[in-house]
Protein backbone atom coordinates (compact mmCIF):
# COMPACT_ATOMS: atom_id res chain seq x y z
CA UNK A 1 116.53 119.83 77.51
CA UNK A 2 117.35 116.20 76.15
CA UNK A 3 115.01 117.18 72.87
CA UNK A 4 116.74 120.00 72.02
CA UNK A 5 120.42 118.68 72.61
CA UNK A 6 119.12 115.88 70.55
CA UNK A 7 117.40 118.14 67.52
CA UNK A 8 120.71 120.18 67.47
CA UNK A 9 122.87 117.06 67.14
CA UNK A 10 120.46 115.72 64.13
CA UNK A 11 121.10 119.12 62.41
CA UNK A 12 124.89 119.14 62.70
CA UNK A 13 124.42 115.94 61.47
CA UNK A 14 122.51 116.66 58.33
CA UNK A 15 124.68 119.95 58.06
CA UNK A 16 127.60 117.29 58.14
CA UNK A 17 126.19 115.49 54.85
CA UNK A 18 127.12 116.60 51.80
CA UNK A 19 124.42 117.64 48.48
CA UNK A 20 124.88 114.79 46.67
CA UNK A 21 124.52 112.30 50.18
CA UNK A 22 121.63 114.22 50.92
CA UNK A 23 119.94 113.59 47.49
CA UNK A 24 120.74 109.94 47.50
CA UNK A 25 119.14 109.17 51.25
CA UNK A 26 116.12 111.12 50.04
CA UNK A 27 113.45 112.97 52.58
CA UNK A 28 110.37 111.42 53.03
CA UNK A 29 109.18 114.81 55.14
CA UNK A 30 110.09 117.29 52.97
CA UNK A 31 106.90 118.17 50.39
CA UNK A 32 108.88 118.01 47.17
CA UNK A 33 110.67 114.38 48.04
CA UNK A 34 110.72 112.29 45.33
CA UNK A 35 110.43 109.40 47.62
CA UNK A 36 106.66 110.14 48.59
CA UNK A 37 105.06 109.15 45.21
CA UNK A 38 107.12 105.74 45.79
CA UNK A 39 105.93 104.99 49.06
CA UNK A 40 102.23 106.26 48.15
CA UNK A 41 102.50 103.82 44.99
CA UNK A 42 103.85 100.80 47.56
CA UNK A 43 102.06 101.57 50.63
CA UNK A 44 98.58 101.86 49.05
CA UNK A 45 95.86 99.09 49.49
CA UNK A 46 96.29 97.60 46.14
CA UNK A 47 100.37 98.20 46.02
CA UNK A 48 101.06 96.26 49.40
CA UNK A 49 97.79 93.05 48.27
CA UNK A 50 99.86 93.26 44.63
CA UNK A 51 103.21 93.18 46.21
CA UNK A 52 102.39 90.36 48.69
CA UNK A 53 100.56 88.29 45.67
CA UNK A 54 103.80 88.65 43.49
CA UNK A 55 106.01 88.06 46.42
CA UNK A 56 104.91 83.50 45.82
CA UNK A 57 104.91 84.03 42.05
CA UNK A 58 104.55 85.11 38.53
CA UNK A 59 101.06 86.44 38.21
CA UNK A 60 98.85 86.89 34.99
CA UNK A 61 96.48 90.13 35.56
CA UNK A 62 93.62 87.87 35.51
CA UNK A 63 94.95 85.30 38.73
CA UNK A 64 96.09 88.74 40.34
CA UNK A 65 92.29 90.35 40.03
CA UNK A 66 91.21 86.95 41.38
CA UNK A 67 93.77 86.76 44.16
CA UNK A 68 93.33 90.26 45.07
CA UNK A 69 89.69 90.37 46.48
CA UNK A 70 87.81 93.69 45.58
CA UNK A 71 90.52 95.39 43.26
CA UNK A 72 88.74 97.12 40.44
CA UNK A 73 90.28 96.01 36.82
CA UNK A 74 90.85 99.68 36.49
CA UNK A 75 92.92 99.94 39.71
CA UNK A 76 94.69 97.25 39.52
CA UNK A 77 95.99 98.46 35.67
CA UNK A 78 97.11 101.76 37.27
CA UNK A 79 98.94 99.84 40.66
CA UNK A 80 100.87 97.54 38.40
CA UNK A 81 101.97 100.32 36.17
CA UNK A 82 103.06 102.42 39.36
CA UNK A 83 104.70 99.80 40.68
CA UNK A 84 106.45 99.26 36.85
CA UNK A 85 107.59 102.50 37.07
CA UNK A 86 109.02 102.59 40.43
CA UNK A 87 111.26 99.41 39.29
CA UNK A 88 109.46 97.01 41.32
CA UNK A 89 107.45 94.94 38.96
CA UNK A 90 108.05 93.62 35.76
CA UNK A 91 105.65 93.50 33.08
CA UNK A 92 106.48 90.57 30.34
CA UNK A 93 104.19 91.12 27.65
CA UNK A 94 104.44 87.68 25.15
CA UNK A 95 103.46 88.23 21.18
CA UNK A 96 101.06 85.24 20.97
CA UNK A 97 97.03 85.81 20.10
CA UNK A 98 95.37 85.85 22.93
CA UNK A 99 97.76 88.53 24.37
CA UNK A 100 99.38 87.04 27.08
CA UNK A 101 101.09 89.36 29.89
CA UNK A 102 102.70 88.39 33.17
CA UNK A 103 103.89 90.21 36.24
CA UNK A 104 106.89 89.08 38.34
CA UNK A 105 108.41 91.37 41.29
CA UNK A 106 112.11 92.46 40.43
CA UNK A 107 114.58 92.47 42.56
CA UNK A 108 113.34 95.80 44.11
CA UNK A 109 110.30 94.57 44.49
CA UNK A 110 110.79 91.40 46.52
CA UNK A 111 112.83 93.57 49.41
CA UNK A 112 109.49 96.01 49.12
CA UNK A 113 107.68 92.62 49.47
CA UNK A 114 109.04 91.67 51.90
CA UNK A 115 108.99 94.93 53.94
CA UNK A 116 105.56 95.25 53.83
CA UNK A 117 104.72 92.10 54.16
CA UNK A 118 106.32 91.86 57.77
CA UNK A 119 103.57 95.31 57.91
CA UNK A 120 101.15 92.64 57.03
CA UNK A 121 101.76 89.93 59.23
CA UNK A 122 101.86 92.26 62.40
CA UNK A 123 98.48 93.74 61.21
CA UNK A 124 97.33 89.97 60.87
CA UNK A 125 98.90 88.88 64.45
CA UNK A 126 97.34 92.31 66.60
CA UNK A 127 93.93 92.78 64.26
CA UNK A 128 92.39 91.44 67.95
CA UNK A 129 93.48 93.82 69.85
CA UNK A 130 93.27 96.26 66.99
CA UNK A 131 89.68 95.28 66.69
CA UNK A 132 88.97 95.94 70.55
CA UNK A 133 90.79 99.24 70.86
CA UNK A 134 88.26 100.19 68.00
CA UNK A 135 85.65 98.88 69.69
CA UNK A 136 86.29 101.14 72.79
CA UNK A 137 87.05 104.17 70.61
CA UNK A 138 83.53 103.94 68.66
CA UNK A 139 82.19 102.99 72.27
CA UNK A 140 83.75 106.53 73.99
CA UNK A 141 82.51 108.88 71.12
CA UNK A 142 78.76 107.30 71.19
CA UNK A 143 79.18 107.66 74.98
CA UNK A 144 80.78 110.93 75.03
């Protein structure tokens, strides 16, 4: 009973919102939102290691490849240019020979930083238990 009294009050409440509020707030459920590609770009391994690299400082792509253990030069490209796109990194490309290109987060990009950085840290603080609970999962479907 609660569920339902509590769905039908969400959809007065979304009835209550007009178009244009709607569009703004976005829909991360709905198929066609917008908002999915920009979380896929940020949530994805490389988009939360590049965001929490750029979140001390101004990165070159070569200290970010080295910081960033495992990212493929080719992966790395296409997460910085996501992450361009979405507004949260900027690319500062200087006209000197050798080319010489840095990345910086923008403004955006330092609250996504920090967002999914906090993700981070509580990974970082439960990986033990994490690691156990895994343990007994792999341990129940051998035994099982």
């Amino acid at each position: 009973m609660k569920v339902s009294v509590a769905r039908a009050s969400a959809q007065r409440t979304q009835r209550a919102l007009s178009l244009s509020q709607r569009l703004r707030r976005g829909n991360l459920l709905a198929e066609a939102c917008p908002s999915r590609e920009v979380l896929k770009h940020v949530t994805s391994r490389w988009g939360v290691l590049v965001l929490i690299v750029l979140e001390a400082r101004t990165h070159r792509f070569s200290e970010l490849r080295r910081a960033i253990g495992g990212v493929s030069e080719r992966m790395l490209a296409q997460t910085l240019q996501w992450l361009e796109s979405d507004g949260l990194v900027q690319r500062i490309a200087y006209d000197v020979v050798p080319p010489h290109v840095e990345y910086s987060l923008t403004r955006l990009g330092r609250q996504a930083a920090g967002k999914v950085r906090g993700l981070a840290d509580w990974i970082e603080l439960n990986l033990p238990r994490i690691m156990v609970a895994k343990a007994e999962t792999e341990r129940d479907l051998t035994n099982g």
